[in-house]
C-alpha atoms as a PDB file:
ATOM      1  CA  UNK A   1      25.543 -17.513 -17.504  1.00  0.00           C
ATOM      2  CA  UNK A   2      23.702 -15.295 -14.984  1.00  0.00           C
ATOM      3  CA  UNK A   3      21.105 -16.818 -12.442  1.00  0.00           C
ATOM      4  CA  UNK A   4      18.162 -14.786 -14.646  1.00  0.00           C
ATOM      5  CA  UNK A   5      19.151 -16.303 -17.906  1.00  0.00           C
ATOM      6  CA  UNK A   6      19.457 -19.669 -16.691  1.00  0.00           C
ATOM      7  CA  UNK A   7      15.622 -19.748 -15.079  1.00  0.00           C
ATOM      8  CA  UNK A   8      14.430 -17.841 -18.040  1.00  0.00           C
ATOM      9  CA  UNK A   9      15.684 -20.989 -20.180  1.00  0.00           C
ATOM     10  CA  UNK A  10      14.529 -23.367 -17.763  1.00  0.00           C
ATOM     11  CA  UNK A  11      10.824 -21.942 -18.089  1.00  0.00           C
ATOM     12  CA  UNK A  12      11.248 -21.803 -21.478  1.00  0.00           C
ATOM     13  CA  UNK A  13      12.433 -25.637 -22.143  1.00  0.00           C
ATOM     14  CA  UNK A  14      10.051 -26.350 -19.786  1.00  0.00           C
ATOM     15  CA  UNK A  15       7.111 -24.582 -21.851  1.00  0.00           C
ATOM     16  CA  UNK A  16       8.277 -26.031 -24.864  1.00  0.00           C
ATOM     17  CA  UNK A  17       8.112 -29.206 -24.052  1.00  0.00           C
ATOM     18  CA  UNK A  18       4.959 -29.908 -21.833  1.00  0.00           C
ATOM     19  CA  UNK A  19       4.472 -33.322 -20.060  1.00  0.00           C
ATOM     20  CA  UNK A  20       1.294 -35.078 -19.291  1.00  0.00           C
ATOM     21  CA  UNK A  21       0.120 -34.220 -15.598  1.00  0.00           C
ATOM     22  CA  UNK A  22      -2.259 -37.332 -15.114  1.00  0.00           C
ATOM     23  CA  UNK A  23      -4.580 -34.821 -12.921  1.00  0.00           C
ATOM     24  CA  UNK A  24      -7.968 -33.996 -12.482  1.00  0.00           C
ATOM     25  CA  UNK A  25     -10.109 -30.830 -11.029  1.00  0.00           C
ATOM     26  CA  UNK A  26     -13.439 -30.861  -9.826  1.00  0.00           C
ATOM     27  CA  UNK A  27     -15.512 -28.263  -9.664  1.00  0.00           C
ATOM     28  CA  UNK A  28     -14.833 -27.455  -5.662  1.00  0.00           C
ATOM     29  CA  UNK A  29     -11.157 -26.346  -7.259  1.00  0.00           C
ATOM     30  CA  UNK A  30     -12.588 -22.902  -8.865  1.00  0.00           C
ATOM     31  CA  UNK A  31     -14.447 -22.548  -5.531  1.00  0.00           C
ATOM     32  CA  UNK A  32     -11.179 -23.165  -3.906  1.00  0.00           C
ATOM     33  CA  UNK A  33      -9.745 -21.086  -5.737  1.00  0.00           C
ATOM     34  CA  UNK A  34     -12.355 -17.675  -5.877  1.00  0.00           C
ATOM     35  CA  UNK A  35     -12.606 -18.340  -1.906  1.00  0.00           C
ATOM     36  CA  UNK A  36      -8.435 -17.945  -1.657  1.00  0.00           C
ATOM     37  CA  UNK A  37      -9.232 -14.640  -3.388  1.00  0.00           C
ATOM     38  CA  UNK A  38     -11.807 -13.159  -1.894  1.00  0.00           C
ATOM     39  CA  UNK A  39      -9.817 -13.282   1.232  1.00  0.00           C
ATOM     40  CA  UNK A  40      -6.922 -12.162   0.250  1.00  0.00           C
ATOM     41  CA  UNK A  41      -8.782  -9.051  -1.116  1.00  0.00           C
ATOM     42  CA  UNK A  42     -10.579  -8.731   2.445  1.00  0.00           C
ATOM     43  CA  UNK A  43      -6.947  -9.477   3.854  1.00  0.00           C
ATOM     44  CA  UNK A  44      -5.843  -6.201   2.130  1.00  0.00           C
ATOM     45  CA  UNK A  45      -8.841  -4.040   2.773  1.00  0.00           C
ATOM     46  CA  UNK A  46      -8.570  -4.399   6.499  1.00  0.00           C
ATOM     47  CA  UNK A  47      -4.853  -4.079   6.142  1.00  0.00           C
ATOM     48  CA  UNK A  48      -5.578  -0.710   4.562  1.00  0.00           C
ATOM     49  CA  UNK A  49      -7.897   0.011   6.421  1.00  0.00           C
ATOM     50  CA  UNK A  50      -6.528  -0.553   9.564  1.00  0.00           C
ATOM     51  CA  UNK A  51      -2.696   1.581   8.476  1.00  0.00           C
ATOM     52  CA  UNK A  52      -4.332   4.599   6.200  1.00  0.00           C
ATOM     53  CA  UNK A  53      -2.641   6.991   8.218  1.00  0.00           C
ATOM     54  CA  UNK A  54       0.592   5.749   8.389  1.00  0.00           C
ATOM     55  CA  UNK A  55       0.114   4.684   4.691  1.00  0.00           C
ATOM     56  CA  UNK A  56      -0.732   8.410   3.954  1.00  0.00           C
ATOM     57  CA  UNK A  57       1.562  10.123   6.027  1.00  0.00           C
ATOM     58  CA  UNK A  58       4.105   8.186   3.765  1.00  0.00           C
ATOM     59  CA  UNK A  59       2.896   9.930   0.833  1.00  0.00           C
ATOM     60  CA  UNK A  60       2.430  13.496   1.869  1.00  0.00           C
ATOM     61  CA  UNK A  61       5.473  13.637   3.507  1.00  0.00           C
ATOM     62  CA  UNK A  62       7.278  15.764   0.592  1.00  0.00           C
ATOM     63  CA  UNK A  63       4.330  17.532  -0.384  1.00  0.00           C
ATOM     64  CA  UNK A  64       3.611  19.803   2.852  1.00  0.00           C
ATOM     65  CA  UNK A  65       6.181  22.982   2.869  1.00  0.00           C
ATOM     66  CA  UNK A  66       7.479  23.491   6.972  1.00  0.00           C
ATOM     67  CA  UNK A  67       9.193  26.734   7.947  1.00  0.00           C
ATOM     68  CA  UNK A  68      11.731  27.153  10.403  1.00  0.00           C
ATOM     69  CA  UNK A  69       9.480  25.938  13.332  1.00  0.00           C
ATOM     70  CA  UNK A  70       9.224  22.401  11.596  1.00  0.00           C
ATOM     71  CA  UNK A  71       5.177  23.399  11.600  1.00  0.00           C
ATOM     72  CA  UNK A  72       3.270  23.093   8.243  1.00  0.00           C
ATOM     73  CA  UNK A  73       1.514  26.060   7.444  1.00  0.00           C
ATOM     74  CA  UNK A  74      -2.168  24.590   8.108  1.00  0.00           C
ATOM     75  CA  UNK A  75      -1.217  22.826  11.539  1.00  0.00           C
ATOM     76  CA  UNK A  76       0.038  26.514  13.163  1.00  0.00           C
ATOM     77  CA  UNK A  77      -1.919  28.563  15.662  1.00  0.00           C
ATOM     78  CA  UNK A  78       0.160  32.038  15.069  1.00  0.00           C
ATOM     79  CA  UNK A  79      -1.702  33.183  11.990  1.00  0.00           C
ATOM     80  CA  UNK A  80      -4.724  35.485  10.848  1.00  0.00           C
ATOM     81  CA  UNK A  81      -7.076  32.654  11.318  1.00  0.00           C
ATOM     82  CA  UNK A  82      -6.516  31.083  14.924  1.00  0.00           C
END
């Protein structure tokens, strides 16, 4: 039996036959809990924020055509318009 199918039955016995926990949360456990992700949303932001360019030249990579200079046709200086 494969590693997958083996947790996928453990979550499932485990789902199927729930035990009592014996716990309580207050009400500071939402706040907790919307603090954790309001930060990890600001954790991300900045993160983007802070690597857009290397984030975007990851994704237009493939999309800008060089010739045989290894220039893209908008970044030379040779043309009609420089």
């Amino acid at each position: 039996m494969s590693v997958r199918r083996l947790l996928i039955l453990a979550a499932a016995v485990a789902l199927l036959f729930p035990r009592d926990a014996f716990a309580y949360l207050d009400p500071g456990t939402g706040s907790m809990f919307f603090q954790t992700l309001v930060a990890a949303l600001a954790g991300v932001a900045y993160g983007v924020r802070v690597y857009w360019s290397r984030i975007r030249r990851v994704f237009s990579r493939g999309s800008r055509e060089k010739d045989a200079s290894g220039v893209p046709p908008a970044e030379r200086r040779d043309g009609p318009h420089s």
